[in-house]
C-alpha atoms as a PDB file:
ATOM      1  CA  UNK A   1      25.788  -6.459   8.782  1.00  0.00           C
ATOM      2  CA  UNK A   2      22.510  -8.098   9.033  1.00  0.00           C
ATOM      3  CA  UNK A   3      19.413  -6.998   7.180  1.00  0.00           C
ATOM      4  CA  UNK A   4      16.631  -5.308   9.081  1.00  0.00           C
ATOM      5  CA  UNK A   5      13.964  -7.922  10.132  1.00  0.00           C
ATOM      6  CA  UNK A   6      10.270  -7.075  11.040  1.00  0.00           C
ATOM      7  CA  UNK A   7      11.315  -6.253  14.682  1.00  0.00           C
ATOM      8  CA  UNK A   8      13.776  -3.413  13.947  1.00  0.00           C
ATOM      9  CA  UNK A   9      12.365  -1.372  11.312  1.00  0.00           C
ATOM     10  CA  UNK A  10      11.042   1.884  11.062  1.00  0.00           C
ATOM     11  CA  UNK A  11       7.766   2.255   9.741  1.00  0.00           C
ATOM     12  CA  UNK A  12       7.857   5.903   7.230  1.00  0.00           C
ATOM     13  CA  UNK A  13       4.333   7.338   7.866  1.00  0.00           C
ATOM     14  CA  UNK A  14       3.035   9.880   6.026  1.00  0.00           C
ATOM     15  CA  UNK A  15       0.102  11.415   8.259  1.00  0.00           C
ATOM     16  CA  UNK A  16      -2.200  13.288   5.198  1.00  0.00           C
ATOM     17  CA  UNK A  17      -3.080  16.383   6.707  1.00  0.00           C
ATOM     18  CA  UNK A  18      -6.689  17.946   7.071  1.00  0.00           C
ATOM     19  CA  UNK A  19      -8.028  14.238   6.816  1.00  0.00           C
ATOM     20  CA  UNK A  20      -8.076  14.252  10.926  1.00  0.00           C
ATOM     21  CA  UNK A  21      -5.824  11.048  11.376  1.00  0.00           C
ATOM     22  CA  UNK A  22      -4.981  10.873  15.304  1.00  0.00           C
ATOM     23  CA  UNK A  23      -1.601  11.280  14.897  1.00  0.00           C
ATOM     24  CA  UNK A  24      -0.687  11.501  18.773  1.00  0.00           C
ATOM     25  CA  UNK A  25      -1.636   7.739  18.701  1.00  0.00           C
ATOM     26  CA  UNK A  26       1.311   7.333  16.901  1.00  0.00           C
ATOM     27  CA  UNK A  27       3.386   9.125  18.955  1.00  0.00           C
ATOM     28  CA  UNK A  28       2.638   7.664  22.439  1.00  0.00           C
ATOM     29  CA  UNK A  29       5.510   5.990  24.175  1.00  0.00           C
ATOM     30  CA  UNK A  30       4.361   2.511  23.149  1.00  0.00           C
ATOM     31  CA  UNK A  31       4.928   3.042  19.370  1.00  0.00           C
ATOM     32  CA  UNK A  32       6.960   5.966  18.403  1.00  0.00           C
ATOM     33  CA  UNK A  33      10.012   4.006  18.555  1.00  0.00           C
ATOM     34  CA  UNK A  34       8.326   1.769  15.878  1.00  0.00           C
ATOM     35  CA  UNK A  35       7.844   4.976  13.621  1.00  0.00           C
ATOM     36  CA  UNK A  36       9.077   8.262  11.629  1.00  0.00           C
ATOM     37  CA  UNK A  37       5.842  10.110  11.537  1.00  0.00           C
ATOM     38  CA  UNK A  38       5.458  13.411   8.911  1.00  0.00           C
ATOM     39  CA  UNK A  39       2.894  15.692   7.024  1.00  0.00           C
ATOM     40  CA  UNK A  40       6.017  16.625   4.676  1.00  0.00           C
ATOM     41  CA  UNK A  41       5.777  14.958   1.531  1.00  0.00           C
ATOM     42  CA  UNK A  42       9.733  15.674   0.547  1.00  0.00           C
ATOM     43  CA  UNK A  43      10.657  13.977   4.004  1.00  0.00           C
ATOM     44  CA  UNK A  44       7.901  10.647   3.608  1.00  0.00           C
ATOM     45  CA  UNK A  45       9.538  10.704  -0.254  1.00  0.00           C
ATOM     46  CA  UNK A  46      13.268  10.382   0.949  1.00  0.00           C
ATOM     47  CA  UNK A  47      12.848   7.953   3.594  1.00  0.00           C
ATOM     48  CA  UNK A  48      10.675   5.858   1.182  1.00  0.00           C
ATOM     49  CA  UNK A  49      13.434   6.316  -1.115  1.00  0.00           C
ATOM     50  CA  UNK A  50      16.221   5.217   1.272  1.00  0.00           C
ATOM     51  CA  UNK A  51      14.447   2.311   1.724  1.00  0.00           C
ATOM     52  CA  UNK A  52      11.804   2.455   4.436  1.00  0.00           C
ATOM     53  CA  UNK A  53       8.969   0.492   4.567  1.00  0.00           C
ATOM     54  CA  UNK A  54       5.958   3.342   4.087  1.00  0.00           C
ATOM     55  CA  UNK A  55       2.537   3.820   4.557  1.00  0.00           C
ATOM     56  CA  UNK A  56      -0.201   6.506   4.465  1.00  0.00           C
ATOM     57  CA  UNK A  57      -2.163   7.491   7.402  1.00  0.00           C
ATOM     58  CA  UNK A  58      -5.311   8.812   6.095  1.00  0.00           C
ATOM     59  CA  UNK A  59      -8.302  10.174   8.911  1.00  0.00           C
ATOM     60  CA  UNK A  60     -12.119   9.635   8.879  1.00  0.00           C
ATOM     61  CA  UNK A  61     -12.430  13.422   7.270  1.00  0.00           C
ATOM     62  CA  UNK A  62     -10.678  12.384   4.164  1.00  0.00           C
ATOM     63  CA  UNK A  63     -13.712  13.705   1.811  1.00  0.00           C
ATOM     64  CA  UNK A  64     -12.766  17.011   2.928  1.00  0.00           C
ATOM     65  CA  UNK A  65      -9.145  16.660   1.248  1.00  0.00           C
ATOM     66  CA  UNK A  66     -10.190  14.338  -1.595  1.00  0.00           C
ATOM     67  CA  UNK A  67      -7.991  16.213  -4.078  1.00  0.00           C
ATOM     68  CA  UNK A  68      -5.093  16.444  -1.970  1.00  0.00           C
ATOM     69  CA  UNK A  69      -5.562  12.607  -0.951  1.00  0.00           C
ATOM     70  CA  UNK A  70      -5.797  11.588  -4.845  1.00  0.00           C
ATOM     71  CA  UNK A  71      -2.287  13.899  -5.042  1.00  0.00           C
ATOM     72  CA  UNK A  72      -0.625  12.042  -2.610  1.00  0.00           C
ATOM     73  CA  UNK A  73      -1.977   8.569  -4.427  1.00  0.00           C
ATOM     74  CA  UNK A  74      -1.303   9.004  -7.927  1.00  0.00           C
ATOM     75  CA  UNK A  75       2.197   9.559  -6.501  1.00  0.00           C
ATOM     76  CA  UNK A  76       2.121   6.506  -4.504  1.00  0.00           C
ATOM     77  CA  UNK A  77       4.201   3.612  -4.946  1.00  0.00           C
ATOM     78  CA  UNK A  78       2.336   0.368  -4.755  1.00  0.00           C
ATOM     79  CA  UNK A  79       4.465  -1.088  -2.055  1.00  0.00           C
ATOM     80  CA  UNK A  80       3.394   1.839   0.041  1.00  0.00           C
ATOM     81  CA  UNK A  81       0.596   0.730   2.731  1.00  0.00           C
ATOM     82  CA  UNK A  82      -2.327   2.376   3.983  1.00  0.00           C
ATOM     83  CA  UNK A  83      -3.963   3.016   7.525  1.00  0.00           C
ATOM     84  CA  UNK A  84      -7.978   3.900   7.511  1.00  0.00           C
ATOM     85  CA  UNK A  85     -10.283   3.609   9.421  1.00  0.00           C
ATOM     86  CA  UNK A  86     -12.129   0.535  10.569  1.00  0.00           C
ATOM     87  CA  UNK A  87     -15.710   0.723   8.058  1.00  0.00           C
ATOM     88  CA  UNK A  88     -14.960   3.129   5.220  1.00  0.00           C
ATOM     89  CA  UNK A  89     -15.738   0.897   2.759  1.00  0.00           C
ATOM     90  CA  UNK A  90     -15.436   3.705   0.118  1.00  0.00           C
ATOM     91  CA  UNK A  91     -11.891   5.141   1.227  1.00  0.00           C
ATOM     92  CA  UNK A  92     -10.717   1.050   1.049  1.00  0.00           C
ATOM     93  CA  UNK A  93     -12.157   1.394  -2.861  1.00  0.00           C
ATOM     94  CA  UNK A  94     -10.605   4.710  -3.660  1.00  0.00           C
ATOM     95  CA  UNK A  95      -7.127   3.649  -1.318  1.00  0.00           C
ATOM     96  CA  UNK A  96      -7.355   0.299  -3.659  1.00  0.00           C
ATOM     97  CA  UNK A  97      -8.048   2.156  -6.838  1.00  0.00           C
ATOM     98  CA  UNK A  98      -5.086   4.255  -7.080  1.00  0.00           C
ATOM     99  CA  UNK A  99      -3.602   0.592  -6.714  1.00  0.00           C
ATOM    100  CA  UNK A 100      -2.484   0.212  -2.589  1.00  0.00           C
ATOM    101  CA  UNK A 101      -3.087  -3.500  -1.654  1.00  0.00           C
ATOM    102  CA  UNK A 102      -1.765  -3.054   1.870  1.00  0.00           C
ATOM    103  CA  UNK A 103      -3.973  -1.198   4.422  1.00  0.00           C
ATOM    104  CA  UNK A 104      -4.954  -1.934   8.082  1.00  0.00           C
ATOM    105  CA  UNK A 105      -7.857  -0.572   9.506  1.00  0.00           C
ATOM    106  CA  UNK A 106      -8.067   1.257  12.816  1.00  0.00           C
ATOM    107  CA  UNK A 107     -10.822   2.697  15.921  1.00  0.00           C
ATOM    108  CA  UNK A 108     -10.728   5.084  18.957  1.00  0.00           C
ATOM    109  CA  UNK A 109     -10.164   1.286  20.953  1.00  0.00           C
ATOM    110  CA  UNK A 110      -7.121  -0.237  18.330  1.00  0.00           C
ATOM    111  CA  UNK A 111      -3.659  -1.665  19.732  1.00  0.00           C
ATOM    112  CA  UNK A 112      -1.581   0.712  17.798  1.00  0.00           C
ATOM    113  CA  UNK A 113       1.231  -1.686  18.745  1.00  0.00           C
ATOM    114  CA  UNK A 114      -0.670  -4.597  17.107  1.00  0.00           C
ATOM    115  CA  UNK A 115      -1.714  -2.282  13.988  1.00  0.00           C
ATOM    116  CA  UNK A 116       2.232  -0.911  13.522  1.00  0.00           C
ATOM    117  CA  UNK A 117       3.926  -4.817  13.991  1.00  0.00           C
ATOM    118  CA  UNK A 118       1.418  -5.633  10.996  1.00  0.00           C
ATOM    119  CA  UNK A 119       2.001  -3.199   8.700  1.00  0.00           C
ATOM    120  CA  UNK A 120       5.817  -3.386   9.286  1.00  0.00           C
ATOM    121  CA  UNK A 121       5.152  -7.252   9.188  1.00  0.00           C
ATOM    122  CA  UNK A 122       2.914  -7.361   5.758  1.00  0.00           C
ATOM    123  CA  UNK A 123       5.361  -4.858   3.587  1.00  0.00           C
ATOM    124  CA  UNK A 124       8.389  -6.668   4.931  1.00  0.00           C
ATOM    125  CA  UNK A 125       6.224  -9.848   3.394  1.00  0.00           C
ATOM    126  CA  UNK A 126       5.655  -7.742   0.555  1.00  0.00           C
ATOM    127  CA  UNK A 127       8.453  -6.761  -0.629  1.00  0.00           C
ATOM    128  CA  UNK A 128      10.170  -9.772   0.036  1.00  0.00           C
ATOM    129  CA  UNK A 129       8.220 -11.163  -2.774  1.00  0.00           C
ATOM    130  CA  UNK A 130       8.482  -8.611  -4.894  1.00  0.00           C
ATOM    131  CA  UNK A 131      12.041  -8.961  -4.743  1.00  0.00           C
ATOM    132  CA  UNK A 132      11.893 -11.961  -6.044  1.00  0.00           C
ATOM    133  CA  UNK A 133       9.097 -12.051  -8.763  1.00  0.00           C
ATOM    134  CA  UNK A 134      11.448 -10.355 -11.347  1.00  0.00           C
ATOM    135  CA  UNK A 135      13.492 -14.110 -11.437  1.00  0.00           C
ATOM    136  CA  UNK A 136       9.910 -15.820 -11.641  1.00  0.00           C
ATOM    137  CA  UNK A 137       8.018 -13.728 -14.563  1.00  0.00           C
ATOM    138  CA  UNK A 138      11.499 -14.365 -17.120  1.00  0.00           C
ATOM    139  CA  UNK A 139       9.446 -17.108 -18.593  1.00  0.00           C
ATOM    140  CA  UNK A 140       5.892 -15.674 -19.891  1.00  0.00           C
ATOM    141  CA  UNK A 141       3.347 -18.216 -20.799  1.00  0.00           C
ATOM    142  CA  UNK A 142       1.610 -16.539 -23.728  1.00  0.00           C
ATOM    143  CA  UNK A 143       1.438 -18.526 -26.540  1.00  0.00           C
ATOM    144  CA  UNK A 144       3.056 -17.660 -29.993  1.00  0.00           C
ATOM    145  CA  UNK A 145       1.293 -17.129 -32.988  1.00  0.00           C
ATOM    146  CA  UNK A 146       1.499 -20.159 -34.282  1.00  0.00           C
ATOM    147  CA  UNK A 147       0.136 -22.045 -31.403  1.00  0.00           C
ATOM    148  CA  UNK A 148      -3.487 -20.165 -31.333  1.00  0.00           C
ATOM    149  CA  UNK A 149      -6.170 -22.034 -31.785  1.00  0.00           C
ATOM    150  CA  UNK A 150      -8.659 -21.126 -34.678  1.00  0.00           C
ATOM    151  CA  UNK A 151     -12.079 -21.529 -34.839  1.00  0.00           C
ATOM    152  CA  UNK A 152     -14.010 -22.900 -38.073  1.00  0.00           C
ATOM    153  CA  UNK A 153     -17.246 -22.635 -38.932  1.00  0.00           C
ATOM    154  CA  UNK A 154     -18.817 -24.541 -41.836  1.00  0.00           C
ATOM    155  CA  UNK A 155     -22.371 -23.581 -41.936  1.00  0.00           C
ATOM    156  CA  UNK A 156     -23.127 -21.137 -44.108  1.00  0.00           C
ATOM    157  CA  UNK A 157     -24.690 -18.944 -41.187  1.00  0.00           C
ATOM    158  CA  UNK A 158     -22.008 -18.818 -38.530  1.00  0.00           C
ATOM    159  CA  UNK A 159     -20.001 -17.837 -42.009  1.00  0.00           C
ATOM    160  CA  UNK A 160     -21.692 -14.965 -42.610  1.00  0.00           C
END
């Protein structure tokens, strides 16, 4: 059985309610075979769990909710993505604080088709890679005690 490309995966969106994300762009015929779309946490949690490439759709009213957003974050994995929209610098800062790298930004005028093929497209990416880092990091690169350099002084001042 092959494994799922770009093309045929479901993108897991969890819509966070009371933030005013439009979810019926989501769920126009163009894109809703592209996504599983829920306000449930339990239901985004299993499907991110089975394996689905997941993101958080997060609305311009977002202050209003900024406990239950920070909830839903802390609990976040960091393969998760993000969807916010286009200009809030300050949601991109707290989004990237609770450590999210992946977010696309969206408007009343975005190609939802365009926005969904590059999430899907970037955490496919994503976790590609972080499949194989493990393999990569076996090696680290700190030095050992022994091989620290030490610094000297022999003036009297810098001794002191």
């Amino acid at each position: 059985m092959a494994a799922n490309t770009s093309t045929d995966q479901r993108l897991n969106v969890l819509a966070v309610r009371g933030t005013g994300f439009p979810e019926e762009c989501l769920r126009s015929d163009a894109v809703e075979a592209h996504v599983s779309i829920t306000q449930a946490n339990d239901k985004f949690t299993a499907r991110f769990g089975a394996g689905a490439l997941s993101c958080i759709a997060v609305g311009p009213a977002w202050a209003a909710e900024e406990a239950y957003l920070t909830q839903v974050l802390q609990h976040a994995h960091e393969t998760i993505g993000a969807f916010i929209p286009e200009g809030d610098l300050r949601l991109a800062h707290f989004v990237g604080a609770h450590g999210l790298a992946v977010f696309e930004t969206y408007s009343e005028q975005s190609d939802w088709g365009s926005i969904i093929g590059g999430m899907i497209s970037t955490l496919h990416e994503q976790a590609s890679q972080s499949a194989e880092q493990p393999s990569s990091r076996s090696n680290p690169s700190i030095p050992s005690r022994g091989q620290r350099k030490q610094v000297v002084f022999s003036d009297p001042v810098s001794k002191a």
